[in-house]
PDB file of N, CA and C in Angstrom:
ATOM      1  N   UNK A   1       0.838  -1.182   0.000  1.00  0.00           N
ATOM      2  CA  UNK A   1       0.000   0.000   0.000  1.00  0.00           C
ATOM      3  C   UNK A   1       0.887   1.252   0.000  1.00  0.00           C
ATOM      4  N   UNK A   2       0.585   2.168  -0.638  1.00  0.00           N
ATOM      5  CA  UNK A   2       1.800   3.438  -1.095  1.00  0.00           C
ATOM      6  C   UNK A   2       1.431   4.408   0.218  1.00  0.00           C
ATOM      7  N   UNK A   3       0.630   4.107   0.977  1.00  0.00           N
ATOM      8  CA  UNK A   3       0.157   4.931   2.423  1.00  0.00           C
ATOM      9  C   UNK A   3       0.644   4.752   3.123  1.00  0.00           C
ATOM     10  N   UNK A   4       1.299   3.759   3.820  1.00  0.00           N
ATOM     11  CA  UNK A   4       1.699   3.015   4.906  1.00  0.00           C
ATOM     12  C   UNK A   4       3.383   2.460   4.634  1.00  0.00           C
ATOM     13  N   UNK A   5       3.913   2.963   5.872  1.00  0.00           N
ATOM     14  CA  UNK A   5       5.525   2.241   6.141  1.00  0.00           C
ATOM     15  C   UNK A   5       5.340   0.956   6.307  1.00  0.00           C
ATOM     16  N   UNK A   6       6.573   0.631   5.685  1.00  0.00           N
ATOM     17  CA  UNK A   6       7.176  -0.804   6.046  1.00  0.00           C
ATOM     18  C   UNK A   6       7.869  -0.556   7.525  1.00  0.00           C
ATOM     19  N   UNK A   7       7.890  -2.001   8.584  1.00  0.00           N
ATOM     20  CA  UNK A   7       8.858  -2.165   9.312  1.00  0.00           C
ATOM     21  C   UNK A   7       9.911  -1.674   8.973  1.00  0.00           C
ATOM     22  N   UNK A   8      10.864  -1.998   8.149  1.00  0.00           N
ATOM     23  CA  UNK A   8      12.062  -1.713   7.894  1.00  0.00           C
ATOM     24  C   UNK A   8      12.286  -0.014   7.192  1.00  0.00           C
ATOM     25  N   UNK A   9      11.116   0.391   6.696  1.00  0.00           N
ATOM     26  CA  UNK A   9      10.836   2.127   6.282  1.00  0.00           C
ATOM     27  C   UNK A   9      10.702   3.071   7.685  1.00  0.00           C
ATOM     28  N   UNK A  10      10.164   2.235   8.908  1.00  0.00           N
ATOM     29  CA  UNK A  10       9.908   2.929  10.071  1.00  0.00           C
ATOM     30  C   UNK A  10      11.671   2.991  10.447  1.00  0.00           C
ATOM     31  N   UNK A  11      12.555   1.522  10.310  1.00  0.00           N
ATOM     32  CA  UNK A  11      13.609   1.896  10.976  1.00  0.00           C
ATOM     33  C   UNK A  11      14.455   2.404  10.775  1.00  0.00           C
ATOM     34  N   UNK A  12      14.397   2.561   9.176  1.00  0.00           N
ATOM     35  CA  UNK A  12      15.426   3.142   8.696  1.00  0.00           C
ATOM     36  C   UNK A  12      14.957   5.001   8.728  1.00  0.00           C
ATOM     37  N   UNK A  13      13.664   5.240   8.716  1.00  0.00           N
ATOM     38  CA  UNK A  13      13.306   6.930   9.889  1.00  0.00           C
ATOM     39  C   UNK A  13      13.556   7.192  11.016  1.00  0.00           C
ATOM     40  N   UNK A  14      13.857   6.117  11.605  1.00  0.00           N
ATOM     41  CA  UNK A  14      14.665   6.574  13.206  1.00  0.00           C
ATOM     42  C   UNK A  14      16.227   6.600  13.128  1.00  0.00           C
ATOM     43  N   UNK A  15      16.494   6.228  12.044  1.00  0.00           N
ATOM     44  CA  UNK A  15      17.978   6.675  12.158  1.00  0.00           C
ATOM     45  C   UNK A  15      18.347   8.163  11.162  1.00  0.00           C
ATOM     46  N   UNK A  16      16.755   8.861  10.780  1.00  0.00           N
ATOM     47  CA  UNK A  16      17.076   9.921  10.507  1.00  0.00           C
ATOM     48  C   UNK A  16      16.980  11.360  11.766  1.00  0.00           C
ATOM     49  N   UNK A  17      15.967  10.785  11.980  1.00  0.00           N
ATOM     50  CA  UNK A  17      14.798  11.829  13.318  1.00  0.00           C
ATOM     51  C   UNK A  17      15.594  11.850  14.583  1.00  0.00           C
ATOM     52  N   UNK A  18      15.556  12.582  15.246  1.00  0.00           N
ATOM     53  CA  UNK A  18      16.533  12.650  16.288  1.00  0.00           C
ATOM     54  C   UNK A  18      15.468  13.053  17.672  1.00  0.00           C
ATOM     55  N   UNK A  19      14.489  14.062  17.692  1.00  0.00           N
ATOM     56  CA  UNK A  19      13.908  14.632  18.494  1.00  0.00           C
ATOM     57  C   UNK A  19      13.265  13.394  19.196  1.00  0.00           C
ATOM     58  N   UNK A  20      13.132  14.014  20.571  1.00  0.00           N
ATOM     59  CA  UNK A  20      12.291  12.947  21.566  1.00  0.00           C
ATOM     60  C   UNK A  20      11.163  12.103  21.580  1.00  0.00           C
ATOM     61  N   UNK A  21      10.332  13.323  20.807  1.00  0.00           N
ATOM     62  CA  UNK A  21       9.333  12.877  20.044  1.00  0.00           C
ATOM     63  C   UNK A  21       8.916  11.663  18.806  1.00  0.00           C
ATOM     64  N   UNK A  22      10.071  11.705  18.076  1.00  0.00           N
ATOM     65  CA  UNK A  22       9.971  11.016  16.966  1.00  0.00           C
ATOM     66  C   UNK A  22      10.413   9.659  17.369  1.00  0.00           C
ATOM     67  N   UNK A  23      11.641   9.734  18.482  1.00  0.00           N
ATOM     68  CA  UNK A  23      12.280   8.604  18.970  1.00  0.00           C
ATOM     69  C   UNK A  23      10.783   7.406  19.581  1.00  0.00           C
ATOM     70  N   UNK A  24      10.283   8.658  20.331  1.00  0.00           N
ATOM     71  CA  UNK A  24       8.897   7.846  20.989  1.00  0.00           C
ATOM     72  C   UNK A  24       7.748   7.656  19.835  1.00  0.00           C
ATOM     73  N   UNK A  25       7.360   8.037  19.090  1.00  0.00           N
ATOM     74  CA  UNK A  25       6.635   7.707  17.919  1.00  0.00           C
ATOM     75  C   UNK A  25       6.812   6.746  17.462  1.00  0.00           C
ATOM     76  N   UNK A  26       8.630   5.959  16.720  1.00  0.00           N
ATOM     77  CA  UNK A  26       9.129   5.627  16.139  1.00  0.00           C
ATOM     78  C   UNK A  26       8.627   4.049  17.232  1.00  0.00           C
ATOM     79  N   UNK A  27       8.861   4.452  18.422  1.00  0.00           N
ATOM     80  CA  UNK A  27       9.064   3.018  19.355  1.00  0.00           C
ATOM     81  C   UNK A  27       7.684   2.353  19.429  1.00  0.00           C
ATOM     82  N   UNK A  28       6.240   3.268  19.321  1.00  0.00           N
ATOM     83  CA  UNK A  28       5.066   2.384  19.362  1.00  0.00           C
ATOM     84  C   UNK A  28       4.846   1.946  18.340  1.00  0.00           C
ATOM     85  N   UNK A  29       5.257   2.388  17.028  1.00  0.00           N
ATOM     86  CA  UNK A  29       4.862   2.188  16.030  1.00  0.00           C
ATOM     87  C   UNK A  29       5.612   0.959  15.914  1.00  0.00           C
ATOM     88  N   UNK A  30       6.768   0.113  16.132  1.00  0.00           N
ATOM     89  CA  UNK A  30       7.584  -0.719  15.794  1.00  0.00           C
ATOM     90  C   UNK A  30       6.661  -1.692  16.959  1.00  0.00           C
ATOM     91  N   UNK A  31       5.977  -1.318  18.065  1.00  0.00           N
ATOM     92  CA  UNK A  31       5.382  -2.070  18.774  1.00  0.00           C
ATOM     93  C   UNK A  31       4.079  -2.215  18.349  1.00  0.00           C
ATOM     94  N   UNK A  32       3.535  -1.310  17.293  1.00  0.00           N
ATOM     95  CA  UNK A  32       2.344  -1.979  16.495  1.00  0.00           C
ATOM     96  C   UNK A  32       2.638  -2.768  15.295  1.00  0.00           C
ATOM     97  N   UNK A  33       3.682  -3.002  14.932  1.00  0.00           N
ATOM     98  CA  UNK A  33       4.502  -4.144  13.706  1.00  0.00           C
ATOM     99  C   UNK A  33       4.616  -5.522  14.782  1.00  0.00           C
ATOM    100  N   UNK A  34       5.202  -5.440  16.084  1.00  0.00           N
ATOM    101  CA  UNK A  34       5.091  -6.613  17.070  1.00  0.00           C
ATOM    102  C   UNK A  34       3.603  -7.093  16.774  1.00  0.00           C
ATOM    103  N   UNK A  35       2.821  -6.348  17.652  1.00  0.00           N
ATOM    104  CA  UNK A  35       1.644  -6.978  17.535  1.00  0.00           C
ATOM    105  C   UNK A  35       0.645  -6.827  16.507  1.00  0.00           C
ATOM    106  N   UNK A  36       1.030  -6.545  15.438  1.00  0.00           N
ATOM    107  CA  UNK A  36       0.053  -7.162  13.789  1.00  0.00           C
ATOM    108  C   UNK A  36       0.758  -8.492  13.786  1.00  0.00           C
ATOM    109  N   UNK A  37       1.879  -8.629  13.731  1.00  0.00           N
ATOM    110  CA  UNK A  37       2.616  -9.792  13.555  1.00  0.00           C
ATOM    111  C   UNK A  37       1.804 -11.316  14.650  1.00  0.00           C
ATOM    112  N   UNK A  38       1.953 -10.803  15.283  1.00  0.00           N
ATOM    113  CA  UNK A  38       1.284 -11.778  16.352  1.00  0.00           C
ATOM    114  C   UNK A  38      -0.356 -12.279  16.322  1.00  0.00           C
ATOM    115  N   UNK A  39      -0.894 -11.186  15.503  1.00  0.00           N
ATOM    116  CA  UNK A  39      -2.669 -11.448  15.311  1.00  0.00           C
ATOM    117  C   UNK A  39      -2.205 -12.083  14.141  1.00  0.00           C
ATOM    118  N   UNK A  40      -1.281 -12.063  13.394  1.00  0.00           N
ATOM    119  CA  UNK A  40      -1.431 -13.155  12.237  1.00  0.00           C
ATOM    120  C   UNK A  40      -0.768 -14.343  12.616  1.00  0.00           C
ATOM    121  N   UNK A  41       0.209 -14.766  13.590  1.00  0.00           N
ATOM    122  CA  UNK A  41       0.275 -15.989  13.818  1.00  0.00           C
ATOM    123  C   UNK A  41      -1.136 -16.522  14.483  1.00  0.00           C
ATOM    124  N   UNK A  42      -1.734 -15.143  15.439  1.00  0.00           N
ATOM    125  CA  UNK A  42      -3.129 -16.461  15.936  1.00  0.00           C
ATOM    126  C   UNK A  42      -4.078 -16.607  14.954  1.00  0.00           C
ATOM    127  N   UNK A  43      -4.169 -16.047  14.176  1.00  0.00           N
ATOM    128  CA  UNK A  43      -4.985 -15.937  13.044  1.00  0.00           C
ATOM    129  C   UNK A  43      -4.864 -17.389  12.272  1.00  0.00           C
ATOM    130  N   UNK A  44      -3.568 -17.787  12.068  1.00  0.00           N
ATOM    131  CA  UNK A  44      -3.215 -19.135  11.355  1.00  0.00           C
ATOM    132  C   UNK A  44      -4.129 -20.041  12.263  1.00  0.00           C
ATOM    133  N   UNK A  45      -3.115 -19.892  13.480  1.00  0.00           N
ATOM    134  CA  UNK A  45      -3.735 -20.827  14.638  1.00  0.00           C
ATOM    135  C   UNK A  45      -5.495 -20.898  14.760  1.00  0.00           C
ATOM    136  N   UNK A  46      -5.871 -20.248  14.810  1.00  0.00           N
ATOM    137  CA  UNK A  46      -7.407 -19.913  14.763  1.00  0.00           C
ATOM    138  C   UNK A  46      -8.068 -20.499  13.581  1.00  0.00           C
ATOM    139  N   UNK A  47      -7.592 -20.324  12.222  1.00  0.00           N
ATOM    140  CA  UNK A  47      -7.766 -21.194  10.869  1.00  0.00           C
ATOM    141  C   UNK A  47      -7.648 -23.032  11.098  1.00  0.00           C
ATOM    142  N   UNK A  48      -6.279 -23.166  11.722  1.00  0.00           N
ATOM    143  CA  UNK A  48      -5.990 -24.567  11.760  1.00  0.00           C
ATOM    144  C   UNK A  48      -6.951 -25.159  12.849  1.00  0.00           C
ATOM    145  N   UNK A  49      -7.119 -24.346  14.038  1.00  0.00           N
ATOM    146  CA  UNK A  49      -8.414 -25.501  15.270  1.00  0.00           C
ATOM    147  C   UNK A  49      -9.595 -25.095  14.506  1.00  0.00           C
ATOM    148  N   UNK A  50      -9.780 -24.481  13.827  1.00  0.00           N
ATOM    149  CA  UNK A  50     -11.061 -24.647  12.685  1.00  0.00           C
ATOM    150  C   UNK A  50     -11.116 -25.699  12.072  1.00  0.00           C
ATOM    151  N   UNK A  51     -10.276 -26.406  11.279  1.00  0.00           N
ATOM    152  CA  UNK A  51     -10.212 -27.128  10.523  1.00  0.00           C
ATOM    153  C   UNK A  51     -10.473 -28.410  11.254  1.00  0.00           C
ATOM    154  N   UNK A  52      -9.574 -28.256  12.328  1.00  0.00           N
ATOM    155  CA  UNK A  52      -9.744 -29.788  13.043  1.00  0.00           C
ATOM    156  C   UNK A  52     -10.604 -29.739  13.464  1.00  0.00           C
ATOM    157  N   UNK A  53     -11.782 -28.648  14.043  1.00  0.00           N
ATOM    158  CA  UNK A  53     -13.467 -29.011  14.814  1.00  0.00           C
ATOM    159  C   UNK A  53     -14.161 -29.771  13.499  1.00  0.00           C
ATOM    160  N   UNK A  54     -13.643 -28.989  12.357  1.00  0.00           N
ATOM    161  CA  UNK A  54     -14.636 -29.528  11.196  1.00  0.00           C
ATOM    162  C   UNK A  54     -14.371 -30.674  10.781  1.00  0.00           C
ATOM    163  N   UNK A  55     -13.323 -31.309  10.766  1.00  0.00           N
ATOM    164  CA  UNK A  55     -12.869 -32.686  10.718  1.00  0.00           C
ATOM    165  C   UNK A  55     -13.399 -33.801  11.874  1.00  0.00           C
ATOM    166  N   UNK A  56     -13.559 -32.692  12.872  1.00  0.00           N
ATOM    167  CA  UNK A  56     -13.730 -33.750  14.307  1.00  0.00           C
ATOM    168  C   UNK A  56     -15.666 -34.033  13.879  1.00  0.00           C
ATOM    169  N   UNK A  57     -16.370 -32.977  14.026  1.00  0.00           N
ATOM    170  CA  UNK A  57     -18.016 -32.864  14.134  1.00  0.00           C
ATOM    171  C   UNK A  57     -18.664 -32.991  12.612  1.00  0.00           C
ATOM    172  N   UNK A  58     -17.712 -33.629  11.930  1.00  0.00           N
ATOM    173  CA  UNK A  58     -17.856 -33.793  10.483  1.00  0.00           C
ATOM    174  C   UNK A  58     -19.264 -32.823  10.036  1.00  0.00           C
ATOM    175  N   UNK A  59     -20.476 -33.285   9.579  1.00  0.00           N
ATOM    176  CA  UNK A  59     -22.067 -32.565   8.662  1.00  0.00           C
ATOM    177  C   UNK A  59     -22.598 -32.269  10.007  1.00  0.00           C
ATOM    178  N   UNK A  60     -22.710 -31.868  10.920  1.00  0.00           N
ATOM    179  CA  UNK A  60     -23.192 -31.846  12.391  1.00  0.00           C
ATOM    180  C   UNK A  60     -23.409 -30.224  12.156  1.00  0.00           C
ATOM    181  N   UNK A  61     -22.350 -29.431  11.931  1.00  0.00           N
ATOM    182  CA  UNK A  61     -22.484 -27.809  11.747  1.00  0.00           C
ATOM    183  C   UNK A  61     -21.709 -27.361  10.521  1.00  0.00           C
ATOM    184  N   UNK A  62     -22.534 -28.310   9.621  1.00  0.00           N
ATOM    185  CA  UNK A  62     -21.716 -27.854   8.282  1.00  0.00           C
ATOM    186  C   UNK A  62     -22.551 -26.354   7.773  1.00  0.00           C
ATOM    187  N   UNK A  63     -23.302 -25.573   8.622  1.00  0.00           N
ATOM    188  CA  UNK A  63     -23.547 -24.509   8.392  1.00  0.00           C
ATOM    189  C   UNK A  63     -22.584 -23.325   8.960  1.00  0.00           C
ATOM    190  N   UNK A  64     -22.124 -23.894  10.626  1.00  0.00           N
ATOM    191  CA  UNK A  64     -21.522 -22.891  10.835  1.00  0.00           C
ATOM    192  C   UNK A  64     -20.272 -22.685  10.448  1.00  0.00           C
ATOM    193  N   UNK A  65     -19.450 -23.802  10.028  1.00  0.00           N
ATOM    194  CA  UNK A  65     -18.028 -23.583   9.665  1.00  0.00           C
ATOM    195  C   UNK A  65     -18.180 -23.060   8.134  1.00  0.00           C
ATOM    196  N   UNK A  66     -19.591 -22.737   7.652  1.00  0.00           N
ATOM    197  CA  UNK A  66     -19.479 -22.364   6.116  1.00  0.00           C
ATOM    198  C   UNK A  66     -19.244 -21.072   6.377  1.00  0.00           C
ATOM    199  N   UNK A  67     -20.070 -20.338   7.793  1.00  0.00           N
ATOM    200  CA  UNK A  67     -20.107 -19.208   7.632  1.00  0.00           C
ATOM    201  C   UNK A  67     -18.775 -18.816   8.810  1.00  0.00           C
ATOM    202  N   UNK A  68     -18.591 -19.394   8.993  1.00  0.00           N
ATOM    203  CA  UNK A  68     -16.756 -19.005   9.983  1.00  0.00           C
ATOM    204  C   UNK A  68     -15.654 -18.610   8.559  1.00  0.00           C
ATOM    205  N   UNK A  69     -15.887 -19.559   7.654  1.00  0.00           N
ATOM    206  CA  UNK A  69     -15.189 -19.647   6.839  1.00  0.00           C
ATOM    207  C   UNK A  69     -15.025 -18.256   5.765  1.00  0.00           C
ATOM    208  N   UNK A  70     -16.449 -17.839   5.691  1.00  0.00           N
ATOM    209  CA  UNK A  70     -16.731 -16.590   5.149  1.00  0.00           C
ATOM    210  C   UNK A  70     -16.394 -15.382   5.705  1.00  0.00           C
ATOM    211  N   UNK A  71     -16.074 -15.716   7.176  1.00  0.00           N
ATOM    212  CA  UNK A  71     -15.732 -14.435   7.869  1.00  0.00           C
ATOM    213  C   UNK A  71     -14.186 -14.512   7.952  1.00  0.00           C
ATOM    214  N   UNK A  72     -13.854 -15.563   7.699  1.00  0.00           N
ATOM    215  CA  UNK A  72     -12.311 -15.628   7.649  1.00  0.00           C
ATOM    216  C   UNK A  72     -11.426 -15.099   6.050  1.00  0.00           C
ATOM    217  N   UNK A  73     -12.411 -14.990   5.534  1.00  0.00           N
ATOM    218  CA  UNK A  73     -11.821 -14.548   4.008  1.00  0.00           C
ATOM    219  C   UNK A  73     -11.372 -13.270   3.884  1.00  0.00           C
ATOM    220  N   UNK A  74     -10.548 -12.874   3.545  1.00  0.00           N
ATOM    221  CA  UNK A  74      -9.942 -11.480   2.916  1.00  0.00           C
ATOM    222  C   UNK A  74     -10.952 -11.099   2.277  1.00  0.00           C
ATOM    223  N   UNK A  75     -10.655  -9.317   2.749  1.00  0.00           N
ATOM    224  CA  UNK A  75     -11.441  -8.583   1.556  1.00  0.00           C
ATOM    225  C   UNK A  75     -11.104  -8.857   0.467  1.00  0.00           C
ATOM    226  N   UNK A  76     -12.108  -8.017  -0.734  1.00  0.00           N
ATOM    227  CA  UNK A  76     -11.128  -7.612  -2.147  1.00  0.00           C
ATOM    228  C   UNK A  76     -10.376  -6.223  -2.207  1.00  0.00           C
ATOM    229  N   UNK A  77      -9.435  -6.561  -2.605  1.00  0.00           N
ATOM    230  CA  UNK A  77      -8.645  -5.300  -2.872  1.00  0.00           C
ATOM    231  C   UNK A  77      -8.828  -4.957  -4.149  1.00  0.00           C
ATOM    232  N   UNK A  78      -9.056  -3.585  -3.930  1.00  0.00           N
ATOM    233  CA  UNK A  78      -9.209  -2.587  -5.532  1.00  0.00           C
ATOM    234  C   UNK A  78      -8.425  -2.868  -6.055  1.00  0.00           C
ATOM    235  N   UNK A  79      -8.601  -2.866  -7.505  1.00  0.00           N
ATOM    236  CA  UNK A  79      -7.618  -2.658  -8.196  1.00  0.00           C
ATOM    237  C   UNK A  79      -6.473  -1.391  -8.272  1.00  0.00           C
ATOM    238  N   UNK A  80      -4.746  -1.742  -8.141  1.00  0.00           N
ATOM    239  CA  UNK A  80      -4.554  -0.845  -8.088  1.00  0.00           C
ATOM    240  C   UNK A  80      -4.157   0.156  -9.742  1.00  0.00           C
ATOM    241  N   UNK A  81      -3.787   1.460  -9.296  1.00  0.00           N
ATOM    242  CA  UNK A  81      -3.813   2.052 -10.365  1.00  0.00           C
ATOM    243  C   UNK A  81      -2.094   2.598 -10.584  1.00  0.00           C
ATOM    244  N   UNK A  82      -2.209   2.459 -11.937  1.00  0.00           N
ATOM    245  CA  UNK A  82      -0.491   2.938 -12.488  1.00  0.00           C
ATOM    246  C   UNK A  82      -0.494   3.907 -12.028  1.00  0.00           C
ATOM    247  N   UNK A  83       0.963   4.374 -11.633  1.00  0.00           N
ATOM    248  CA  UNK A  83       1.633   5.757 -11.390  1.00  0.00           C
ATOM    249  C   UNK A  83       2.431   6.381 -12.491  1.00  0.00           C
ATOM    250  N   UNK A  84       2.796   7.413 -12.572  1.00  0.00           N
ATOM    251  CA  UNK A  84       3.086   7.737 -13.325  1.00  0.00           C
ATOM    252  C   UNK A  84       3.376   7.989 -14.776  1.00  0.00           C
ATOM    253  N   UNK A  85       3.788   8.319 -15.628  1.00  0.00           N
ATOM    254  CA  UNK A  85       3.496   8.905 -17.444  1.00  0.00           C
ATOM    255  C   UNK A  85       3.260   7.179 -18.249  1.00  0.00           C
ATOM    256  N   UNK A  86       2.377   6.820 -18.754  1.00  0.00           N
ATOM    257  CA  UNK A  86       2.303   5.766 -19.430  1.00  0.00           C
ATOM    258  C   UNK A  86       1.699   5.990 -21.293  1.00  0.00           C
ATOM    259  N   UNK A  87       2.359   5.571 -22.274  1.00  0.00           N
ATOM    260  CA  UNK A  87       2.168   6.002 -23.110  1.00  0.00           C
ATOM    261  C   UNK A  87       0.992   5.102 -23.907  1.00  0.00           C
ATOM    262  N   UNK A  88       0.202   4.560 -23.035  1.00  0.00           N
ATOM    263  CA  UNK A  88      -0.906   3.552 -23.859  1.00  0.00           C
ATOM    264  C   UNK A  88      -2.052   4.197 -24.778  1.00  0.00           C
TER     265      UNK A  88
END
């Protein structure tokens, strides 16, 4: 996404920024990269004991794991759009 830093875009701005401020900016923000990171390992985890209830309770709630399943899906992402001079 052209909006948003990378981990490694945040760290390589703290070795520009110097003020107190930025230092402390710089530090939650690297502690909101910790924990996105971590909602996507439970996120896996959360996918996989899905799988095994539905394996375990086989046609029993083959409604609700249809709709767990639906809530587990990614949005769609827009299409994105070219940048800059294109001669088409």
């Amino acid at each position: 996404m052209p909006y948003v830093f990378t981990q490694e875009g945040v760290a390589m701005l703290s070795s520009v920024l110097n003020s107190e401020r930025a230092i402390l900016v710089n530090i939650q923000i690297m502690r909101v990269f910790v924990s996105l990171r971590r909602v996507a390992v439970t996120y896996v985890g959360l996918k996989r004991k899905i799988d095994e209830m539905e394996k375990k309770y086989n046609g029993q709630f083959v409604v609700v794991f249809e709709a767990i399943r639906k809530l587990l899906e990614p949005l769609p992402q827009p299409p994105k759009r070219r940048i800059g001079f294109h001669s088409d």
